[in-house]
Protein backbone atom coordinates (compact mmCIF):
# COMPACT_ATOMS: atom_id res chain seq x y z
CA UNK A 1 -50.15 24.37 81.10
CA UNK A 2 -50.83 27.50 82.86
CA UNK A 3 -49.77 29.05 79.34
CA UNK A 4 -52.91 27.62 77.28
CA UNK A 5 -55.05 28.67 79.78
CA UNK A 6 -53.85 32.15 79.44
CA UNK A 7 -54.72 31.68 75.50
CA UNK A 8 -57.72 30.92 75.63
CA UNK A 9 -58.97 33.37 78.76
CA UNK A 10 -60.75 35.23 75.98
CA UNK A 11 -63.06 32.21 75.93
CA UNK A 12 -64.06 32.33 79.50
CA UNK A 13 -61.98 28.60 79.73
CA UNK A 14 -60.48 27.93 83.24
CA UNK A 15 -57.15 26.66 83.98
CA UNK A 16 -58.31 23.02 84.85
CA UNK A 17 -60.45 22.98 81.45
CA UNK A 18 -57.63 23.98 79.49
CA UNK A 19 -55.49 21.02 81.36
CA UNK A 20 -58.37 18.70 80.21
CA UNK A 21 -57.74 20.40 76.61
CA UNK A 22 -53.99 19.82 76.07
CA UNK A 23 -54.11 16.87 77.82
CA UNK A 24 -56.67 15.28 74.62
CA UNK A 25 -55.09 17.13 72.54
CA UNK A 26 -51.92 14.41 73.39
CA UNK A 27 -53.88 11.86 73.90
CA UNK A 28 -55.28 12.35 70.12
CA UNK A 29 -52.08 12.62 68.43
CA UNK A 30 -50.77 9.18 70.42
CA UNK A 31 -54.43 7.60 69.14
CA UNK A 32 -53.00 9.19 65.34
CA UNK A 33 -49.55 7.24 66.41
CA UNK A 34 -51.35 3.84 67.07
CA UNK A 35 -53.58 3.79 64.38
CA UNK A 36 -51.12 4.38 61.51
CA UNK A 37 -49.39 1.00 62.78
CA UNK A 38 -52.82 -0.97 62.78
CA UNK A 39 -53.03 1.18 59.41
CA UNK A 40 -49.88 -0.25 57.76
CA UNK A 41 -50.44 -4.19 59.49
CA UNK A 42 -54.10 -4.06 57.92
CA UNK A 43 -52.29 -3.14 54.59
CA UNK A 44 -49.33 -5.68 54.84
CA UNK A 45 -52.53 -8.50 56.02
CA UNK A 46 -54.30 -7.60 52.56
CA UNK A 47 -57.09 -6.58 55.39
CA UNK A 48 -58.51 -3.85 53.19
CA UNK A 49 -58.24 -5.93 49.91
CA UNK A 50 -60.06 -8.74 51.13
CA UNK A 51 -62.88 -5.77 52.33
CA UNK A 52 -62.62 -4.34 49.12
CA UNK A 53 -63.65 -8.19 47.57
CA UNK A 54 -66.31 -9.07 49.16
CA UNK A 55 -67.89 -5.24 48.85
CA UNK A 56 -70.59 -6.09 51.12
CA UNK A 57 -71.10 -5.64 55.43
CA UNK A 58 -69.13 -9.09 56.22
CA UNK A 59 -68.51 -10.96 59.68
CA UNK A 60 -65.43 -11.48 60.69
CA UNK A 61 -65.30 -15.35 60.12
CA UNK A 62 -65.49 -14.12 56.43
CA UNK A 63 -63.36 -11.54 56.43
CA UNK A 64 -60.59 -13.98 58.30
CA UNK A 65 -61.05 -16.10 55.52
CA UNK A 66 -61.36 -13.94 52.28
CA UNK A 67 -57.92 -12.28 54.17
CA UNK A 68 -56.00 -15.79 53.25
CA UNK A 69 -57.16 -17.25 56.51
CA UNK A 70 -55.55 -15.13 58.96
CA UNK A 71 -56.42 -15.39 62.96
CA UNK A 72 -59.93 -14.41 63.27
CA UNK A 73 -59.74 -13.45 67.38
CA UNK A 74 -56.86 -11.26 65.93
CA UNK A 75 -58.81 -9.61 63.39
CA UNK A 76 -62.01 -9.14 65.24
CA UNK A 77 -59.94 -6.92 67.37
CA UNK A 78 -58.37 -4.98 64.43
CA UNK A 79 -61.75 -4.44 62.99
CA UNK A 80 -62.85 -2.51 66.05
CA UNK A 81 -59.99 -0.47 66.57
CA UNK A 82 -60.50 0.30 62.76
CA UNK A 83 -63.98 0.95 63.17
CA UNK A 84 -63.58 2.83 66.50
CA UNK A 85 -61.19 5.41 64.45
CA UNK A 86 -63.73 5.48 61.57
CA UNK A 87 -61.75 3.74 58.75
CA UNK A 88 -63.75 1.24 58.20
CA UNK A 89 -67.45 1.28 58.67
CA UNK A 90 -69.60 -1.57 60.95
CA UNK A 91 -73.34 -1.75 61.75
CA UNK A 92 -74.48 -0.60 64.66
CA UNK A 93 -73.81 -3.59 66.93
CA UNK A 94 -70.24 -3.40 65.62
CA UNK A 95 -70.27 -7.14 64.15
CA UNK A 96 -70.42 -6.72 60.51
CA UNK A 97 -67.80 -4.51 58.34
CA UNK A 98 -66.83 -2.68 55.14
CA UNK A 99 -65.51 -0.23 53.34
CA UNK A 100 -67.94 2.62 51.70
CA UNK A 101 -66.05 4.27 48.46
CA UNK A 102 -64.30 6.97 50.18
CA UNK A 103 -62.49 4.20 52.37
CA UNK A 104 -61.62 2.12 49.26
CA UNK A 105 -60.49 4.89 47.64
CA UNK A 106 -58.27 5.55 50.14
CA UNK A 107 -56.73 2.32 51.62
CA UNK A 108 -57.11 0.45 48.96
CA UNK A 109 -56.75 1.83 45.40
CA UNK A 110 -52.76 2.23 44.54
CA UNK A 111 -52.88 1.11 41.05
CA UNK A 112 -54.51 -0.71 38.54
CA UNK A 113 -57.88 0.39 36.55
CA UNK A 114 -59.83 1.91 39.91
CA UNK A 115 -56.67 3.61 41.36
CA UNK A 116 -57.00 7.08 42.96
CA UNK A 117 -55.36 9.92 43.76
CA UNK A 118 -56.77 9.89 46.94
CA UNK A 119 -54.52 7.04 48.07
CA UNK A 120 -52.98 7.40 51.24
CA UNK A 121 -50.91 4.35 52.24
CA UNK A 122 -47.79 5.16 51.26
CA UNK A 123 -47.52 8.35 53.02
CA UNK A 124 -48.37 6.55 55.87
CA UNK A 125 -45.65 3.86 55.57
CA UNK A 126 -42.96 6.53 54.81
CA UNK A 127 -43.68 8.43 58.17
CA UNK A 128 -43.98 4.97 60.15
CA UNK A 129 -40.67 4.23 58.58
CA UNK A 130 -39.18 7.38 59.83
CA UNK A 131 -39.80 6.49 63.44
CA UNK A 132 -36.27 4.30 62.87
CA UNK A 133 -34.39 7.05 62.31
CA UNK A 134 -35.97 8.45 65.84
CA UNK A 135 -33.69 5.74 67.67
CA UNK A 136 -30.62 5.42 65.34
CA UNK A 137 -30.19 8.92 63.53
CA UNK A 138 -32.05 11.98 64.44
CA UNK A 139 -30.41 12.30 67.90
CA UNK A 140 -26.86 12.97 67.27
CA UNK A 141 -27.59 14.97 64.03
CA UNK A 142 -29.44 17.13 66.50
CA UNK A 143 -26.58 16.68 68.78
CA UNK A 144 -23.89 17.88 66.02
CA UNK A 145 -25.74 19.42 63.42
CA UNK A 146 -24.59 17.30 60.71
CA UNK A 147 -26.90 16.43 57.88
CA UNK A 148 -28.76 12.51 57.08
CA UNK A 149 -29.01 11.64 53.19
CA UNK A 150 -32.25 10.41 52.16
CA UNK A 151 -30.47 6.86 51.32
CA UNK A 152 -29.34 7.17 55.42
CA UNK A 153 -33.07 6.51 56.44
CA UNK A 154 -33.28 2.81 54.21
CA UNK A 155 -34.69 1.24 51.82
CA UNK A 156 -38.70 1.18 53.53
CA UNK A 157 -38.07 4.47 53.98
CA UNK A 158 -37.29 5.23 49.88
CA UNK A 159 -40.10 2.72 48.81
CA UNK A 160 -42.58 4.45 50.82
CA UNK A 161 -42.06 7.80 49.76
CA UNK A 162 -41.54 6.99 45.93
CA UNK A 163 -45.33 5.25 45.95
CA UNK A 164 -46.53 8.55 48.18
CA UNK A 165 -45.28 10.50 45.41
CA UNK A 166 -45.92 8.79 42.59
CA UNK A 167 -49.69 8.85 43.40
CA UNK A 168 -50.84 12.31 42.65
CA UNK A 169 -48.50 12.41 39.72
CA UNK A 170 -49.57 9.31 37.94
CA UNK A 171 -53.63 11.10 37.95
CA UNK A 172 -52.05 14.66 37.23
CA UNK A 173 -48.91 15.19 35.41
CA UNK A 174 -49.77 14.52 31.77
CA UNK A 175 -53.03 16.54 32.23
CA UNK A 176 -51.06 19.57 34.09
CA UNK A 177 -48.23 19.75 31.92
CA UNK A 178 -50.39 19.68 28.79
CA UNK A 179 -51.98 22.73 29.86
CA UNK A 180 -49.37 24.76 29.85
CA UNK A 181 -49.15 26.56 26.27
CA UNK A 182 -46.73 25.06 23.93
CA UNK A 183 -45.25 21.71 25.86
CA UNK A 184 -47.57 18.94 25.08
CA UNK A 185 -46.83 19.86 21.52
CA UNK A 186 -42.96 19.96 22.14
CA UNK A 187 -43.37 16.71 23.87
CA UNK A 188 -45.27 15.51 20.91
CA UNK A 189 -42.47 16.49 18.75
CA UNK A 190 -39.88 14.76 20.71
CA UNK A 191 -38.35 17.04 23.69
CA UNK A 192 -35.36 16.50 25.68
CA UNK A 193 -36.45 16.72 29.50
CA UNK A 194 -34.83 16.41 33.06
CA UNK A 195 -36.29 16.01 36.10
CA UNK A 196 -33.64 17.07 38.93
CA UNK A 197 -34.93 15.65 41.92
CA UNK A 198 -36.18 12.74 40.18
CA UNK A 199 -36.19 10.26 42.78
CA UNK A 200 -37.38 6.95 41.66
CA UNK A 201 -38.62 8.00 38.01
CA UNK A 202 -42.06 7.94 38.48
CA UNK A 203 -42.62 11.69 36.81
CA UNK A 204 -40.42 10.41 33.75
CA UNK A 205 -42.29 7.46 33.33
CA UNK A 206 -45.42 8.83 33.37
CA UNK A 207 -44.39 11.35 30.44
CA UNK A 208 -42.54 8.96 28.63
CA UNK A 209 -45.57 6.97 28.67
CA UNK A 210 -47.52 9.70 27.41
CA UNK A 211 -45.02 11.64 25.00
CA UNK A 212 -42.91 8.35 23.14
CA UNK A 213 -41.03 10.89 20.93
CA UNK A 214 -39.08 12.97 24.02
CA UNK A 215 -35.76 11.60 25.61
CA UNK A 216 -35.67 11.58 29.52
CA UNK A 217 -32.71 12.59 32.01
CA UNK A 218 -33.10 12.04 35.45
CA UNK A 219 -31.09 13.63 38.49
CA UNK A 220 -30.41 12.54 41.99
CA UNK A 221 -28.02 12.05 44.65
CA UNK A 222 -30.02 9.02 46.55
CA UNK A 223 -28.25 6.17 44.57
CA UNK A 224 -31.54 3.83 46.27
CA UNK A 225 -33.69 6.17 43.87
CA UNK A 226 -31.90 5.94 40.75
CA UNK A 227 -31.14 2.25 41.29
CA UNK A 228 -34.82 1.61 41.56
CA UNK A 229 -35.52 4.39 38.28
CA UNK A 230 -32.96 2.11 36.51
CA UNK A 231 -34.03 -1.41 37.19
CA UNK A 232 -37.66 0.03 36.19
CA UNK A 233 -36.62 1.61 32.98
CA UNK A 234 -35.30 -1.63 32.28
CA UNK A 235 -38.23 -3.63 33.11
CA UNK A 236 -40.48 -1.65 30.90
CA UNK A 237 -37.90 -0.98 28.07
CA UNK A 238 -37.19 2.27 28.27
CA UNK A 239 -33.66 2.89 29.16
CA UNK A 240 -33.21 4.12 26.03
CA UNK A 241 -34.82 6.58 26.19
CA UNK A 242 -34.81 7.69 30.38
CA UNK A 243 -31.23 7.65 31.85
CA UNK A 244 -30.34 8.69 35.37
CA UNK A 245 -27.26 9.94 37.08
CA UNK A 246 -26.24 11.23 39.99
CA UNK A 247 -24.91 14.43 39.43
CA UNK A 248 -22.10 14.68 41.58
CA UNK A 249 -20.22 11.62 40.79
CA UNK A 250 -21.76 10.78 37.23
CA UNK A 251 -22.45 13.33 35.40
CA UNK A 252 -23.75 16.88 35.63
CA UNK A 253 -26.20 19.02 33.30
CA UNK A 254 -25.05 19.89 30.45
CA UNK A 255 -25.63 23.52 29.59
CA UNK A 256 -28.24 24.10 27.17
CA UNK A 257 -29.95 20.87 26.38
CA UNK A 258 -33.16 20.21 27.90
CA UNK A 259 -35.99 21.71 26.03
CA UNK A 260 -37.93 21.15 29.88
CA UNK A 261 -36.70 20.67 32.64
CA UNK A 262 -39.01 19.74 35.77
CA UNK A 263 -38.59 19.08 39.71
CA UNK A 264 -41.18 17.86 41.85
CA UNK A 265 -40.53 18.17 45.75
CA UNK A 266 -36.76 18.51 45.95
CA UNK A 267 -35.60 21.97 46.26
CA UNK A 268 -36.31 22.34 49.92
CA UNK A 269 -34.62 19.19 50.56
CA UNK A 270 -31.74 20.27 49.00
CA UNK A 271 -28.45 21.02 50.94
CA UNK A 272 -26.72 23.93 48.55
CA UNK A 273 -30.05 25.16 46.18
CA UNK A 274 -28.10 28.65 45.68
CA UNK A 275 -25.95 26.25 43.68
CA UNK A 276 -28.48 23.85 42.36
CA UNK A 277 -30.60 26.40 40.65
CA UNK A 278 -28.01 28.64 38.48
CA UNK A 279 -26.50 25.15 37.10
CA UNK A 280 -29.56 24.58 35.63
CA UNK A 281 -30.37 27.40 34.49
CA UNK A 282 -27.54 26.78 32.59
CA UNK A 283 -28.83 23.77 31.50
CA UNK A 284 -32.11 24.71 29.82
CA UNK A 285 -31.89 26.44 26.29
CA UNK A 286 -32.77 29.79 25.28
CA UNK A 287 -36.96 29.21 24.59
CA UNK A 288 -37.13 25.81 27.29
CA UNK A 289 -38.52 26.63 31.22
CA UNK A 290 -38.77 24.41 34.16
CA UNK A 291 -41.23 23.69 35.92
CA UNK A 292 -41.27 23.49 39.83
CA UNK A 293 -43.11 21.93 42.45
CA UNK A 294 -42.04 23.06 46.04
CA UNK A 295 -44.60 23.11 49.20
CA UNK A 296 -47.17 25.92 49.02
CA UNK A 297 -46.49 27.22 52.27
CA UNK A 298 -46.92 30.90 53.68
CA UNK A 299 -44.19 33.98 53.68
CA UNK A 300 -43.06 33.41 57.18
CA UNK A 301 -42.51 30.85 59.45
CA UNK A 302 -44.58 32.78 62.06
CA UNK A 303 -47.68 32.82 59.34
CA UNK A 304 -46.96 29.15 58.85
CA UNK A 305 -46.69 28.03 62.93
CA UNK A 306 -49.73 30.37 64.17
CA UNK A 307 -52.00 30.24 60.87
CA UNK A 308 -51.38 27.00 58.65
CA UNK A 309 -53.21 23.84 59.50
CA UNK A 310 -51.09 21.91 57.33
CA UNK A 311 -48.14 22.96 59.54
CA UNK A 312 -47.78 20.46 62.46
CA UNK A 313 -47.56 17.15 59.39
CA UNK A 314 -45.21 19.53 57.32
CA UNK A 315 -42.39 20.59 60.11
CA UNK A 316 -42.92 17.12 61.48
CA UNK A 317 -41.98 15.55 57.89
CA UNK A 318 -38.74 18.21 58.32
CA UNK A 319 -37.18 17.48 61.57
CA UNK A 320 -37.34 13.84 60.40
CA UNK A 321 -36.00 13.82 57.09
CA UNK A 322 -36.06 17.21 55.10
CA UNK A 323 -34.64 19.89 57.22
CA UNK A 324 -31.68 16.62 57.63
CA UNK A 325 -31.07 16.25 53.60
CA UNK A 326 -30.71 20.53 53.95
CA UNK A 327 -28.21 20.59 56.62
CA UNK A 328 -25.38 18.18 54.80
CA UNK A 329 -21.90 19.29 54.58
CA UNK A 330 -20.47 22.86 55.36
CA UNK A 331 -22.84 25.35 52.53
CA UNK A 332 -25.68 24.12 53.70
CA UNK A 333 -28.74 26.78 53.40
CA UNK A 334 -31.07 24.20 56.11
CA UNK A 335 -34.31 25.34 53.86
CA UNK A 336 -36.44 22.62 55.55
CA UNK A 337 -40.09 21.50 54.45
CA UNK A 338 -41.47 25.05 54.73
CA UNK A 339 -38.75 27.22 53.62
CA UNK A 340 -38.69 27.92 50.09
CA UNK A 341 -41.74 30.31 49.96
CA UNK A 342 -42.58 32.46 47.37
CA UNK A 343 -40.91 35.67 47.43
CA UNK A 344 -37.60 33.51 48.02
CA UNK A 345 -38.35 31.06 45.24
CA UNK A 346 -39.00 34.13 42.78
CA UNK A 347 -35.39 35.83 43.97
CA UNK A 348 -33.26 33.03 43.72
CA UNK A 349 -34.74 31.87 40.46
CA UNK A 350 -34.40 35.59 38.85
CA UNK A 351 -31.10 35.70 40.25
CA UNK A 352 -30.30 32.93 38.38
CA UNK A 353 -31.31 34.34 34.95
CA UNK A 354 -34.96 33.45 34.68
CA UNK A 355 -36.83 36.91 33.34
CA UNK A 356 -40.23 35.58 34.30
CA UNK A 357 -41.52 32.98 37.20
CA UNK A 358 -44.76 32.67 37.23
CA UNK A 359 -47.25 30.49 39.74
CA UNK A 360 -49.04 28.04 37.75
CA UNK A 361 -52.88 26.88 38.85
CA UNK A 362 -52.28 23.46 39.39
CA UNK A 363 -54.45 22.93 42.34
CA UNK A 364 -51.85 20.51 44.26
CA UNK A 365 -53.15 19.46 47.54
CA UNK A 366 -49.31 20.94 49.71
CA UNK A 367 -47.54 21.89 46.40
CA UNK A 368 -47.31 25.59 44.92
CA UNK A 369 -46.61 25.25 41.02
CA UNK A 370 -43.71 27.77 39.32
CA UNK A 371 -42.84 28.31 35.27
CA UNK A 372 -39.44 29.95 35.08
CA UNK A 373 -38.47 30.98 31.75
CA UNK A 374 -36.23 33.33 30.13
């Protein structure tokens, strides 16, 4: 620790302080650790919801019972942890609870007439589900170098993250994508469109909600994503009209039929994007574009370690699960979360034949925003 003391000499901060200073620094990410797990049993107890119902400071007798009866010695002690990490809020004799709008906003409001894009559940489940692969199959990847599918880390795992994402594109998309000049009325018209990357569907649902006259192809290799895109297109009555494949084994892009063609989050995960990205190029006609969503980070990864707050949550999320997907089988590029900046997202899309990228304003909280078109 001798290290951090030398840091922060230039604040007149002695060795021992600077001990005292890493030392809660630890202690507040293992606080972060425990909380997300009385995070995610509050969620699967329908804690929050029964919070959210009775919308008023509430005992926890009443609580236990608006919560379908649950133990109340059990939940008296939840509440306080919850209230001790400011989640929740209590009076000041910490006996009565709630949840002021913020808090519902956040723990409570997935879907449904009051939902919000604020919602943060599901990002928590996917990273609690992650901690699996911390036991089973992070160490001998690290070991060997080989590369873990998305499918590899389960089906909690794949559940999670297609809520996480689906939040901020359920309140955004439609909006965003209408504001670019010319597609809302191509989508109007009736577009063909393909989302590569698309996960479990949710961006293709949300357009084909919006735009009934436009056909929908989605792309992805995690077969526990397209099986849940497919039973949900069939569930709403849509498979008409949104098909997925895998593009490896099912079928690949055609070359020159999508009209727009859009990815959201997937090009750092990908293992071979030098590949990826001229194949569709080939696959969008003359006058189409596609639009990318990639994480907004900085040009280097010393800019991004030293000067990015958002750094710690977004190389964590890659030596879990992204920098994994990147490193499968032998022409792997090993991107991870944070490398597909800028300047290399510009040169390997003009080297595939784009003539313009340009960074669209789309005000994502992690995601930068690129048209290519030719």
């Amino acid at each position: 620790m001798g290290d951090v003391a030398k840091n922060l000499k230039s604040s007149n901060i002695t060795e021992g302080e600077a001990d005292e200073l890493y030392l809660e620094r630890i202690m507040g990410y293992a606080t972060g650790m425990i909380t997300v797990n009385c995070v995610i049993l509050g969620h699967k107890l329908n804690i929050y919801q029964a919070l959210k119902a009775l919308d008023k400071p509430s005992s926890a007798p009443d609580i236990a019972k608006a919560a379908d009866n649950i133990n109340e010695r059990y939940l008296t002690e939840w509440l306080r942890q919850q209230a001790a990490a400011k989640l929740i809020s209590c009076n000041d004799d910490a006996t009565l609870f709630w949840l002021d709008d913020i808090q519902k906003k956040c723990l409570t409001s997935e879907q449904g007439p009051d939902s919000s894009p604020c919602y943060m559940i599901a990002m928590l489940e996917s990273i609690a589900a992650l901690s699996k692969s911390v036991d089973t199959l992070l160490p001998d990847a690290y070991k060997t170098g080989q590369g873990i599918s998305y499918d590899q880390h389960g089906d909690e795992f794949a559940c999670a993250l297609c809520r996480d994402f689906g939040v901020w594109l359920r309140h955004c998309l439609v909006d965003k994508i209408s504001s670019v000049p010319g597609l809302k009325e191509k989508l109007e018209a009736g577009a063909m469109v393909a989302d590569v990357g698309c996960g479990g569907g949710e961006a293709i649902f949300i357009l084909a909600a919006a735009f009934p006259n436009s056909a929908f192809h989605g792309f992805d290799t995690s077969h526990k994503a397209l099986n849940l895109a497919k039973t949900t297109a069939k569930e709403n009555n849509l498979s008409e009209r949104c098909s997925f494949f895998d593009p490896v084994n099912d079928k690949p892009m055609e070359a020159k039929t999508y009209d727009i063609v859009m990815t959201h989050d997937a090009i750092h995960d990908m293992n071979t994007p030098h590949k990826v990205i001229p194949e569709v190029a080939k696959s969008i006609k003359h006058n189409g574009c596609w639009i990318i969503g990639d994480i907004g980070g900085m040009e280097s990864h010393k800019e991004n370690v030293l000067n990015n707050p958002m750094a710690p949550i977004m190389y964590g999320f890659s030596c879990h699960v992204c920098l994994p997907s990147a490193m499968i089988g032998p022409d792997a590029m090993g991107l991870g979360t944070l490398g597909w900046n800028q300047s290399l997202a510009e040169k390997m899309l003009k080297e595939a034949g784009f003539n313009k990228v340009e960074v669209l304003q789309w005000d994502h909280p992690i995601n930068r925003y690129y048209m290519a078109t030719f």
